[in-house]
C-alpha atoms as a PDB file:
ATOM      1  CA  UNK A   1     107.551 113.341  96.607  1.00  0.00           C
ATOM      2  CA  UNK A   2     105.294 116.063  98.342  1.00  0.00           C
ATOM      3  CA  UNK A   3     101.698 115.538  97.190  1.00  0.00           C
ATOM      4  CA  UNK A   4      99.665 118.561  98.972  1.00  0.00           C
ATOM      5  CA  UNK A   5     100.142 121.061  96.149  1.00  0.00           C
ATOM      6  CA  UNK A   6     100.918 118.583  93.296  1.00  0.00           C
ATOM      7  CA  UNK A   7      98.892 117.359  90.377  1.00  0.00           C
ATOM      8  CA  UNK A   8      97.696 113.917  90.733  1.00  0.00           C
ATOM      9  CA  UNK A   9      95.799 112.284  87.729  1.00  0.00           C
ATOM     10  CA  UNK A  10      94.138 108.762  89.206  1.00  0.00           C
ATOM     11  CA  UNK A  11      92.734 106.397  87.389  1.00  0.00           C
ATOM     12  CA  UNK A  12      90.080 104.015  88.287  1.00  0.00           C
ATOM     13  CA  UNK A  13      88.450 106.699  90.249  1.00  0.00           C
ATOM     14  CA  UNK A  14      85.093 105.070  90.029  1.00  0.00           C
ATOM     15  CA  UNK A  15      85.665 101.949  91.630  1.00  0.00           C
ATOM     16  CA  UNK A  16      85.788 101.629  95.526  1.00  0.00           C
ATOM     17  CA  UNK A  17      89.282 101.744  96.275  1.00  0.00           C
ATOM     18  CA  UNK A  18      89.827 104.727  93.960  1.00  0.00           C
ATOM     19  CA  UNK A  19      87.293 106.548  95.691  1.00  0.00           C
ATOM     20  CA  UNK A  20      88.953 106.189  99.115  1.00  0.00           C
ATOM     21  CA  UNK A  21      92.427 106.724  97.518  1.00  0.00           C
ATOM     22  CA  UNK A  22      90.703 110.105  95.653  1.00  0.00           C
ATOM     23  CA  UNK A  23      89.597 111.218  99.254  1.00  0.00           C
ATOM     24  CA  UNK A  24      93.018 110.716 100.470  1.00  0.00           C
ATOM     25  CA  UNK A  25      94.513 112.740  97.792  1.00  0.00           C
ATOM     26  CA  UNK A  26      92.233 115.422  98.381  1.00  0.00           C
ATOM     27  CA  UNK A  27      92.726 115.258 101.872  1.00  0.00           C
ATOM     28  CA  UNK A  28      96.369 115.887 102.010  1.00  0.00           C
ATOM     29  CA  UNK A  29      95.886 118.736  99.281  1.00  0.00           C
ATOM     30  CA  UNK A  30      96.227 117.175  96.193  1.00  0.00           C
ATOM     31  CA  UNK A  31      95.250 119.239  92.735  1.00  0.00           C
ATOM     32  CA  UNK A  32      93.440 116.124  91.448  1.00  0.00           C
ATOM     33  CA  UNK A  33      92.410 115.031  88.274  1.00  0.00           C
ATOM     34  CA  UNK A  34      90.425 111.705  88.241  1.00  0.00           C
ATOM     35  CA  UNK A  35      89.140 109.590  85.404  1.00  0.00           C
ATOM     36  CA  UNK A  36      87.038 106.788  84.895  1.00  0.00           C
ATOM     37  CA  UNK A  37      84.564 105.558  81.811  1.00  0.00           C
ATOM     38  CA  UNK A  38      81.155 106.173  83.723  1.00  0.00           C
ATOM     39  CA  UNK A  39      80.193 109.296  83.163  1.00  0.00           C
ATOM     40  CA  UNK A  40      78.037 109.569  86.219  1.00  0.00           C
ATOM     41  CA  UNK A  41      80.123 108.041  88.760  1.00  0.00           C
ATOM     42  CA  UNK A  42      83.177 109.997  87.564  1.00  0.00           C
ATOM     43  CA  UNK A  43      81.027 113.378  88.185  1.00  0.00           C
ATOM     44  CA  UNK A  44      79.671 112.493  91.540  1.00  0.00           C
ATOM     45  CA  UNK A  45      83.041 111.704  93.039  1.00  0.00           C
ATOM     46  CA  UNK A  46      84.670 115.078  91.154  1.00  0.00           C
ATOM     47  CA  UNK A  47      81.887 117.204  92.350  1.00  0.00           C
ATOM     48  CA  UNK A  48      82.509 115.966  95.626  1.00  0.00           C
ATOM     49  CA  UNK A  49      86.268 116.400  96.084  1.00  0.00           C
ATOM     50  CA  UNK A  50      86.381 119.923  93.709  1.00  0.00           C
ATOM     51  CA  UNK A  51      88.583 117.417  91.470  1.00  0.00           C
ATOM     52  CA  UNK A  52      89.094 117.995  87.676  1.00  0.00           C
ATOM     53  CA  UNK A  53      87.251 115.039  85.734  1.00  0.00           C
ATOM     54  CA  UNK A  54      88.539 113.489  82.577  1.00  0.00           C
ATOM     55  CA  UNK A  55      86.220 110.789  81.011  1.00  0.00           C
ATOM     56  CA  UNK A  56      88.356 107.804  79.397  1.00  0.00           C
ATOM     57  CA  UNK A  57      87.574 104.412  78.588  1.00  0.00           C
ATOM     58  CA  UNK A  58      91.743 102.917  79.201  1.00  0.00           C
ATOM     59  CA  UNK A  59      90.551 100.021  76.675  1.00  0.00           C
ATOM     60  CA  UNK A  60      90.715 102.245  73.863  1.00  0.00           C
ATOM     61  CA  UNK A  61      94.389 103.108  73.088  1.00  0.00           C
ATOM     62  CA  UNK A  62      93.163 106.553  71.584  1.00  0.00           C
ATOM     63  CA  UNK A  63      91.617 107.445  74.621  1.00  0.00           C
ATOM     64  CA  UNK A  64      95.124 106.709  76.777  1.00  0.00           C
ATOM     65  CA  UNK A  65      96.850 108.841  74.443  1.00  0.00           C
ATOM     66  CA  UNK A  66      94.500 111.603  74.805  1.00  0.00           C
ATOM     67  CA  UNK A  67      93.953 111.387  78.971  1.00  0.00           C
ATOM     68  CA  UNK A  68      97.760 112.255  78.664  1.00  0.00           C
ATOM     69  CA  UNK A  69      97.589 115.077  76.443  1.00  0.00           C
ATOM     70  CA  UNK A  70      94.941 116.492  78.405  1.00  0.00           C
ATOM     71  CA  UNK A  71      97.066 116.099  81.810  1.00  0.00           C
ATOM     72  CA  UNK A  72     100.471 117.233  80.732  1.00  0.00           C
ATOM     73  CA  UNK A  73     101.108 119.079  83.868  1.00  0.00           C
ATOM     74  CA  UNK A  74     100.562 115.876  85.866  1.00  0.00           C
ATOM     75  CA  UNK A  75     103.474 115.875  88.919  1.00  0.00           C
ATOM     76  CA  UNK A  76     102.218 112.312  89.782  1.00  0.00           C
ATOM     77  CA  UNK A  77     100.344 109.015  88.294  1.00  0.00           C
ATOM     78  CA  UNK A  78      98.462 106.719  90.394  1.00  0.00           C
ATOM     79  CA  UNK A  79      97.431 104.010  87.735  1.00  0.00           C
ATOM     80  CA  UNK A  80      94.470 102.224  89.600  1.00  0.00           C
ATOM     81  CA  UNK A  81      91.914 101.422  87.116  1.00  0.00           C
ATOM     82  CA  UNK A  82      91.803  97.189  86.362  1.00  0.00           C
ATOM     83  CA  UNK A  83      89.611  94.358  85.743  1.00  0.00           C
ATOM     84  CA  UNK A  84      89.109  91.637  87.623  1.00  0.00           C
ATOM     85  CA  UNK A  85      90.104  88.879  84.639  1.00  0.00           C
ATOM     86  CA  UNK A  86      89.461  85.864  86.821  1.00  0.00           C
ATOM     87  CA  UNK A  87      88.127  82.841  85.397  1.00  0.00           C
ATOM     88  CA  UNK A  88      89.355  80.011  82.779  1.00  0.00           C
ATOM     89  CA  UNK A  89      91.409  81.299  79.682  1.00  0.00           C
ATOM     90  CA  UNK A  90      89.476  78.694  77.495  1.00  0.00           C
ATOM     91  CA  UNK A  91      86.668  80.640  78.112  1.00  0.00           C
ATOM     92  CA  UNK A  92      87.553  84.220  77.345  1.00  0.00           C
ATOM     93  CA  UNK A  93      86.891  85.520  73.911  1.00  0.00           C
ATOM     94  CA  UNK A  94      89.756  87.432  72.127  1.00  0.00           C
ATOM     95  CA  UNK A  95      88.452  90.342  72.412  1.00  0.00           C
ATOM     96  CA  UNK A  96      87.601  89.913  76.527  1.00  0.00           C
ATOM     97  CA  UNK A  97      91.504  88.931  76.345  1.00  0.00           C
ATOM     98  CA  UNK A  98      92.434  92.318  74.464  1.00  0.00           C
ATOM     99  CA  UNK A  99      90.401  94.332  77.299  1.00  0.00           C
ATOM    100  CA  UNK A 100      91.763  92.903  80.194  1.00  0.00           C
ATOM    101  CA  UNK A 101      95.512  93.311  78.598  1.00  0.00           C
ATOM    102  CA  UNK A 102      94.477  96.951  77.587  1.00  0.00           C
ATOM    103  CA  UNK A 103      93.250  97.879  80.924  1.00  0.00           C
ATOM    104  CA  UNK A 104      94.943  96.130  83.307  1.00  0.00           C
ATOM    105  CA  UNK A 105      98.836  96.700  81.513  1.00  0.00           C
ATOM    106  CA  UNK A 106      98.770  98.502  78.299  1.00  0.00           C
ATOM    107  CA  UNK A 107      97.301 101.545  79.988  1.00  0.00           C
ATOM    108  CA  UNK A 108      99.421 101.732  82.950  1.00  0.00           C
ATOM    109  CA  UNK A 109     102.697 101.481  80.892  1.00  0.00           C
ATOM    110  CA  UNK A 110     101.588 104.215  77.886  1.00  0.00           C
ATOM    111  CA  UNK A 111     100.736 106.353  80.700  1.00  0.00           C
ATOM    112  CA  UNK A 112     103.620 106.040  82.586  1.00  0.00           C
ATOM    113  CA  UNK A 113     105.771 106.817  79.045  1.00  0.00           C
ATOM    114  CA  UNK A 114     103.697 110.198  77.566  1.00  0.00           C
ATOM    115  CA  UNK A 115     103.400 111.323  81.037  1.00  0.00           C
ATOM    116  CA  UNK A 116     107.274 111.019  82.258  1.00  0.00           C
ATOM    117  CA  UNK A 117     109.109 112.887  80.126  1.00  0.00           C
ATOM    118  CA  UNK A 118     107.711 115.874  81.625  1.00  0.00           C
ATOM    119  CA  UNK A 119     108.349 115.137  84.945  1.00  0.00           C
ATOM    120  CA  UNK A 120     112.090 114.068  84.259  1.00  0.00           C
ATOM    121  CA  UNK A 121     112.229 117.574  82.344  1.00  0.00           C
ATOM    122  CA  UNK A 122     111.133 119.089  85.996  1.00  0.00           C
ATOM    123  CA  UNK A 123     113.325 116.999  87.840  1.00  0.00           C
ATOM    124  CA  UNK A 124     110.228 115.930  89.852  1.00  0.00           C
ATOM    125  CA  UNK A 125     107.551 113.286  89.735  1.00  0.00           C
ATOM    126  CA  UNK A 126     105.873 110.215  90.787  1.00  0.00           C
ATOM    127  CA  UNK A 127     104.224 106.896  89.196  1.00  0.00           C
ATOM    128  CA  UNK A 128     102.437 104.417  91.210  1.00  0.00           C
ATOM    129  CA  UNK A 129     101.332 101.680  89.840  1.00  0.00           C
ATOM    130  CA  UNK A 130      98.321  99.520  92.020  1.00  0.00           C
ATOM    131  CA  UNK A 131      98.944  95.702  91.182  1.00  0.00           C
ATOM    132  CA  UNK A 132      98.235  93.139  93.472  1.00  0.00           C
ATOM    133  CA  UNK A 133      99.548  90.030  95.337  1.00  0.00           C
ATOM    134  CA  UNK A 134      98.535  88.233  92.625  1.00  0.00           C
ATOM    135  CA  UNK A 135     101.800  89.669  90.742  1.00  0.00           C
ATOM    136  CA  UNK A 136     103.637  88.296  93.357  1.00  0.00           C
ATOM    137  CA  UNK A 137     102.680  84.156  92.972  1.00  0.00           C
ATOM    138  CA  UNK A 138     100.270  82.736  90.442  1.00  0.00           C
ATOM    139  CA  UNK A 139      96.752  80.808  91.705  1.00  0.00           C
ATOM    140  CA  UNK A 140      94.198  78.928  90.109  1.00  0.00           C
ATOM    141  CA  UNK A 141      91.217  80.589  87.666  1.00  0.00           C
ATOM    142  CA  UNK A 142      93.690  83.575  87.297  1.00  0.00           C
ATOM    143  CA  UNK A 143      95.864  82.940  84.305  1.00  0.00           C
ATOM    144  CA  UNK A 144      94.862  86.486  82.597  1.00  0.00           C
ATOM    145  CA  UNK A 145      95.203  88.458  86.025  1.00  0.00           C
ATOM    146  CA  UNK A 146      98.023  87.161  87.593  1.00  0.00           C
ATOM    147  CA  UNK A 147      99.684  87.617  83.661  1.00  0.00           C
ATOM    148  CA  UNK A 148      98.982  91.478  83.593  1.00  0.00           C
ATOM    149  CA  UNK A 149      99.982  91.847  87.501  1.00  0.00           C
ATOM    150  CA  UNK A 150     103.084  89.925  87.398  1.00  0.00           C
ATOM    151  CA  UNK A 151     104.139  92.450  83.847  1.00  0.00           C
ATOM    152  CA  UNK A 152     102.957  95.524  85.437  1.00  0.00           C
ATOM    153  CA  UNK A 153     105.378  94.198  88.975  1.00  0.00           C
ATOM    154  CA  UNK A 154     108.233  93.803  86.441  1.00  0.00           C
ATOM    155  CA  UNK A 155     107.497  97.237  84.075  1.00  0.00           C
ATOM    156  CA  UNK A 156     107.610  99.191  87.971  1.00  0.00           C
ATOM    157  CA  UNK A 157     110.606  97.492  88.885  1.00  0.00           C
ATOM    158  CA  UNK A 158     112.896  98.214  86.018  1.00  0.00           C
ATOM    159  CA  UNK A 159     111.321 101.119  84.830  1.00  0.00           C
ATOM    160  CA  UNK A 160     112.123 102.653  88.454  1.00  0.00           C
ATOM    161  CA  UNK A 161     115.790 101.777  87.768  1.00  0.00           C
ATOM    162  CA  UNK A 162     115.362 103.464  84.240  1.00  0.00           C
ATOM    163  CA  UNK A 163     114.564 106.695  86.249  1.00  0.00           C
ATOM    164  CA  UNK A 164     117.247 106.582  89.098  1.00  0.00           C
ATOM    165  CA  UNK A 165     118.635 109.564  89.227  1.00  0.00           C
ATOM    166  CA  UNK A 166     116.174 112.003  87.747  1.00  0.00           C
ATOM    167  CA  UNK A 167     114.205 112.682  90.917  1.00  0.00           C
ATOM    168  CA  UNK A 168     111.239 110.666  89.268  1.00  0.00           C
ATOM    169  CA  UNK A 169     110.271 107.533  91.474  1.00  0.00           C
ATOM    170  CA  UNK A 170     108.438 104.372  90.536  1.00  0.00           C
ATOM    171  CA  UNK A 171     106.549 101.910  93.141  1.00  0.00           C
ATOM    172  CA  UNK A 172     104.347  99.406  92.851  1.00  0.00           C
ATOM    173  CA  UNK A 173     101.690  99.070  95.591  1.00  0.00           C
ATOM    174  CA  UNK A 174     100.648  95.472  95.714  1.00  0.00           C
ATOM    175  CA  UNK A 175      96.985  94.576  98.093  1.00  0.00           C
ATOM    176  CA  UNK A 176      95.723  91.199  98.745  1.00  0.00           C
ATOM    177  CA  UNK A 177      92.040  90.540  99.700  1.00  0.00           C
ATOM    178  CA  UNK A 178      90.433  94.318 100.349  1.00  0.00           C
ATOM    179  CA  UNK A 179      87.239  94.551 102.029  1.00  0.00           C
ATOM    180  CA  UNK A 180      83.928  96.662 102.405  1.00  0.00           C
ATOM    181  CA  UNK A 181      84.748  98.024  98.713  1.00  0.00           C
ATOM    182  CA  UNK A 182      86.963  96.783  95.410  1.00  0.00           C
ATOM    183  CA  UNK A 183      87.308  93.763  93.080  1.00  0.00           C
ATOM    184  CA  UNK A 184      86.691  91.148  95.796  1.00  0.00           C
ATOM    185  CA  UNK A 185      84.248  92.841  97.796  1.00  0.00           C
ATOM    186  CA  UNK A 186      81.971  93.409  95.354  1.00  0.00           C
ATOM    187  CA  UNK A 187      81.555  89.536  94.469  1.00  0.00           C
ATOM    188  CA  UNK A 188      80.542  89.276  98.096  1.00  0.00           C
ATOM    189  CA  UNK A 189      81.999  85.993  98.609  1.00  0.00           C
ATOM    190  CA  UNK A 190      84.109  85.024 101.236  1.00  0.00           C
ATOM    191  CA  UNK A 191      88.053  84.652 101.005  1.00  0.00           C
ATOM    192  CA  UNK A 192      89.334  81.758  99.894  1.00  0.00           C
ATOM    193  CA  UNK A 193      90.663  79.472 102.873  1.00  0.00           C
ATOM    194  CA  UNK A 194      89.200  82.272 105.677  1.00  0.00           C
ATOM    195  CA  UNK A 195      92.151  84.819 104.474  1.00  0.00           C
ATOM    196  CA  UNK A 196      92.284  87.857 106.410  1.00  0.00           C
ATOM    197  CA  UNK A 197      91.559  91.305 104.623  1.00  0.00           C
ATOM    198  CA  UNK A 198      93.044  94.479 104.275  1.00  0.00           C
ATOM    199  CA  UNK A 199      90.806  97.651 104.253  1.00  0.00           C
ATOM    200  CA  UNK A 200      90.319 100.479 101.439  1.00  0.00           C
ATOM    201  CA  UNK A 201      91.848 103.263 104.252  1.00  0.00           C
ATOM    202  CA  UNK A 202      95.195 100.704 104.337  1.00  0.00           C
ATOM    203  CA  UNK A 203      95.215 100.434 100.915  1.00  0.00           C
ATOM    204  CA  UNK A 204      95.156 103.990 100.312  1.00  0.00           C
ATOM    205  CA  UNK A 205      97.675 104.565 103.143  1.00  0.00           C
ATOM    206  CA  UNK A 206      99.710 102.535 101.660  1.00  0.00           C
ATOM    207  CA  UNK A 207      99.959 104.560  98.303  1.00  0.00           C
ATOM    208  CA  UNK A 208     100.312 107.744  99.934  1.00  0.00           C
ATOM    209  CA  UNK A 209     103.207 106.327 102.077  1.00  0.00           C
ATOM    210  CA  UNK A 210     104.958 104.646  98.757  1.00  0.00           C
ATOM    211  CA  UNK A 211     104.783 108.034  97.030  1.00  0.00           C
ATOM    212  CA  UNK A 212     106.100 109.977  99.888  1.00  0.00           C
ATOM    213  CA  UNK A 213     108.783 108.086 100.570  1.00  0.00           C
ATOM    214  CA  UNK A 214     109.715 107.133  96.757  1.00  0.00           C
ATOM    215  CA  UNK A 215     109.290 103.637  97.823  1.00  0.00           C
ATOM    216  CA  UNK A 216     109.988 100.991  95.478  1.00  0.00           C
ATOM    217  CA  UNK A 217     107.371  98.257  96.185  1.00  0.00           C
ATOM    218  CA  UNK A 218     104.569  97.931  99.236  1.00  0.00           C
ATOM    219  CA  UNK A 219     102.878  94.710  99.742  1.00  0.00           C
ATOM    220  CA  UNK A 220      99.251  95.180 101.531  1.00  0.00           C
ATOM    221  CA  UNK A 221      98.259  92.128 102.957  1.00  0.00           C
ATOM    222  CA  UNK A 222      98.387  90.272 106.893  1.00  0.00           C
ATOM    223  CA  UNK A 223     101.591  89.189 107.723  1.00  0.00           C
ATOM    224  CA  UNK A 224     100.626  85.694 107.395  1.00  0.00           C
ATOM    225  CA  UNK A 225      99.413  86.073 103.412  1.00  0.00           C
ATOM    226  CA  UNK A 226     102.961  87.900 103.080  1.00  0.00           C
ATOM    227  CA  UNK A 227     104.704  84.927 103.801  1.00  0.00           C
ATOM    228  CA  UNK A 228     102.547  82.468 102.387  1.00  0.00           C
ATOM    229  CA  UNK A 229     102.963  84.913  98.843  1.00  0.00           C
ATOM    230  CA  UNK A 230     106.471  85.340  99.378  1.00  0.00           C
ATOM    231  CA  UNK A 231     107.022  81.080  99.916  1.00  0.00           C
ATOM    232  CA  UNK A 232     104.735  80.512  96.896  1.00  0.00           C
ATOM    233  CA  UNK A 233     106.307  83.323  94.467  1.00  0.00           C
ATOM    234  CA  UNK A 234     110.412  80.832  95.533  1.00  0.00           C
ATOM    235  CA  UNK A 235     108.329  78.099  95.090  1.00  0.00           C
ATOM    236  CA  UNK A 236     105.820  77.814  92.808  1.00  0.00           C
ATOM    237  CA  UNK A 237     105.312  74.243  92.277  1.00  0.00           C
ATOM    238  CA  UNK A 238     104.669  73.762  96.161  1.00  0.00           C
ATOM    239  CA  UNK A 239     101.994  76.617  95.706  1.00  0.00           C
ATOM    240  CA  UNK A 240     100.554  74.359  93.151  1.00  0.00           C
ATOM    241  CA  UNK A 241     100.408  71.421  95.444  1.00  0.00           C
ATOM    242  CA  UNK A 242      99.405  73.466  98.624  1.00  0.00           C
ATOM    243  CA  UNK A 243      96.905  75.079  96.377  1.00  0.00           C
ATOM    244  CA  UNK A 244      95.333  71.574  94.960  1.00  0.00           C
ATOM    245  CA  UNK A 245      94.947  70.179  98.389  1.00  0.00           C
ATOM    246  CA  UNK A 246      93.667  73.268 100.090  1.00  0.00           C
ATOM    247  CA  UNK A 247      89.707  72.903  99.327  1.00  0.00           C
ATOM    248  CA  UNK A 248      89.264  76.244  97.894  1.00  0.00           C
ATOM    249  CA  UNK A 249      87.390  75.515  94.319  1.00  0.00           C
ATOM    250  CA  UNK A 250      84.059  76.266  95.553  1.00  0.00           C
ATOM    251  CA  UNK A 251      84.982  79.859  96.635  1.00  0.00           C
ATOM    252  CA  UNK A 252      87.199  80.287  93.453  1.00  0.00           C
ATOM    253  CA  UNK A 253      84.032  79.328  91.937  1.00  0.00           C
ATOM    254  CA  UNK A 254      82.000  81.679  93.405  1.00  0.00           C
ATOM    255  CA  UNK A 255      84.081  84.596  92.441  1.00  0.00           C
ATOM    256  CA  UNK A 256      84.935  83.992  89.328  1.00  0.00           C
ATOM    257  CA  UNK A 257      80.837  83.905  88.502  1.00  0.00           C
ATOM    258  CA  UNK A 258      80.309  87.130  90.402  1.00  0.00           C
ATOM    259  CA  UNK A 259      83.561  88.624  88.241  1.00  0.00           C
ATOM    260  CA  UNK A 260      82.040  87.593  84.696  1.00  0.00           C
ATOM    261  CA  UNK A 261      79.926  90.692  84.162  1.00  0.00           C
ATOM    262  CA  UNK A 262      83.133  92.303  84.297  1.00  0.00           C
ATOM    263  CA  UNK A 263      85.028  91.021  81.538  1.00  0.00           C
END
């Protein structure tokens, strides 16, 4: 899929990765069409690209439904926006549990189905959907993530088989740790176990590169968390062990404080 020339609608846009990603797009010549639910942030980063702004909170289903009527020429979806959902289950509220479901996989996949049809019609078309490595093989204090990351891994999958054949591709771009801007880097604590990071600029290479090439799924990550997500995700009860013994709570700890105000 060619993006210079195409209409991109990303979502997300106000967070650190989707700002790199947005001055990708705009970069290689996207028409682009962010969104986001702060108003300021969303105009700041439109005003600077020369993007089209659409102001949506992807929480309320009303609002997903009416992002997509107000992009109907969209060529390609880059569904970006997520919370971080760390933390205990036992002590999320309902509702917090709603949000994060909303957000992090309702969105995505009511998205991906108003804005489709229109690209099958054209014979053309792109969705990308930005998990994580967390959809990959489960860890500890991320029930509620890893839940919405390992579904929205599964939706891409099949839903790219769904579409074979209508020149309409489906990938799911999966980071680990990112630094200098995004979930993890704003708790500001370290990785747990010293993991290696990826940056935004790989991240958003990464997306570019899956669309291009109508790729089905790119992992972001150091070859050494690849294999240690790829031998966890055959083997999960050995994660669990590895995982236990590994001295990681304090970190896990620390995050999952910083993520709270983001529930």
């Amino acid at each position: 899929m060619r993006i210079t020339g195409s209409t991109v609608l990303l979502t997300g846009v106000t967070g650190g990765i989707g700002r790199t990603l947005a001055r990708t797009l705009a970069a290689k010549g996207a028409r682009l069409v962010v969104t986001g639910r702060r108003e300021d942030a969303l105009k700041a980063v439109a005003d600077e690209l020369g993007a089209r702004a659409v102001l949506a909170d992807l929480a309320d289903a009303a609002d997903v439904e009416r992002l997509a009527a107000q992009c109907p020429d969209t060529d390609v979806l880059i569904a970006n926006a997520a919370l971080p959902s760390s933390g205990d289950l036992l002590d999320y509220t309902p509702e917090q549990i709603d949000r994060a479901l909303a957000v992090n996989l309702r969105a995505p996949v009511m998205l991906a189905r108003l804005l489709a049809p229109r690209m099958v019609g054209a014979g053309r078309g792109h969705i990308a959907l930005i998990g994580s490595v967390s959809g990959k093989a489960a860890t500890k204090s991320s029930s509620l993530y890893d839940a919405t990351k390992f579904g929205l891994r599964g939706f891409a999958l099949a839903f790219r088989q769904d579409l074979r054949g209508t020149g309409v591709g489906v990938s799911v771009i999966q980071p680990g740790f990112v630094r200098d801007a995004g979930m993890h880097a704003a708790t500001g604590a370290r990785t747990p176990g010293g993991a290696r990071t990826s940056s935004p600029d790989q991240v958003a290479r990464g997306v570019i590169r899956a669309i291009e090439r109508n790729l089905c799924e790119v992992n972001i990550a150091p070859p050494e968390m690849k294999v240690l997500i790829a031998i966890a995700g055959q083997f999960p009860a050995l994660s669990e062990w590895v995982q236990s013994r590994a001295g990681v709570d304090d970190t896990v700890r620390e995050i999952v404080e910083a993520q709270k105000k983001s529930r």
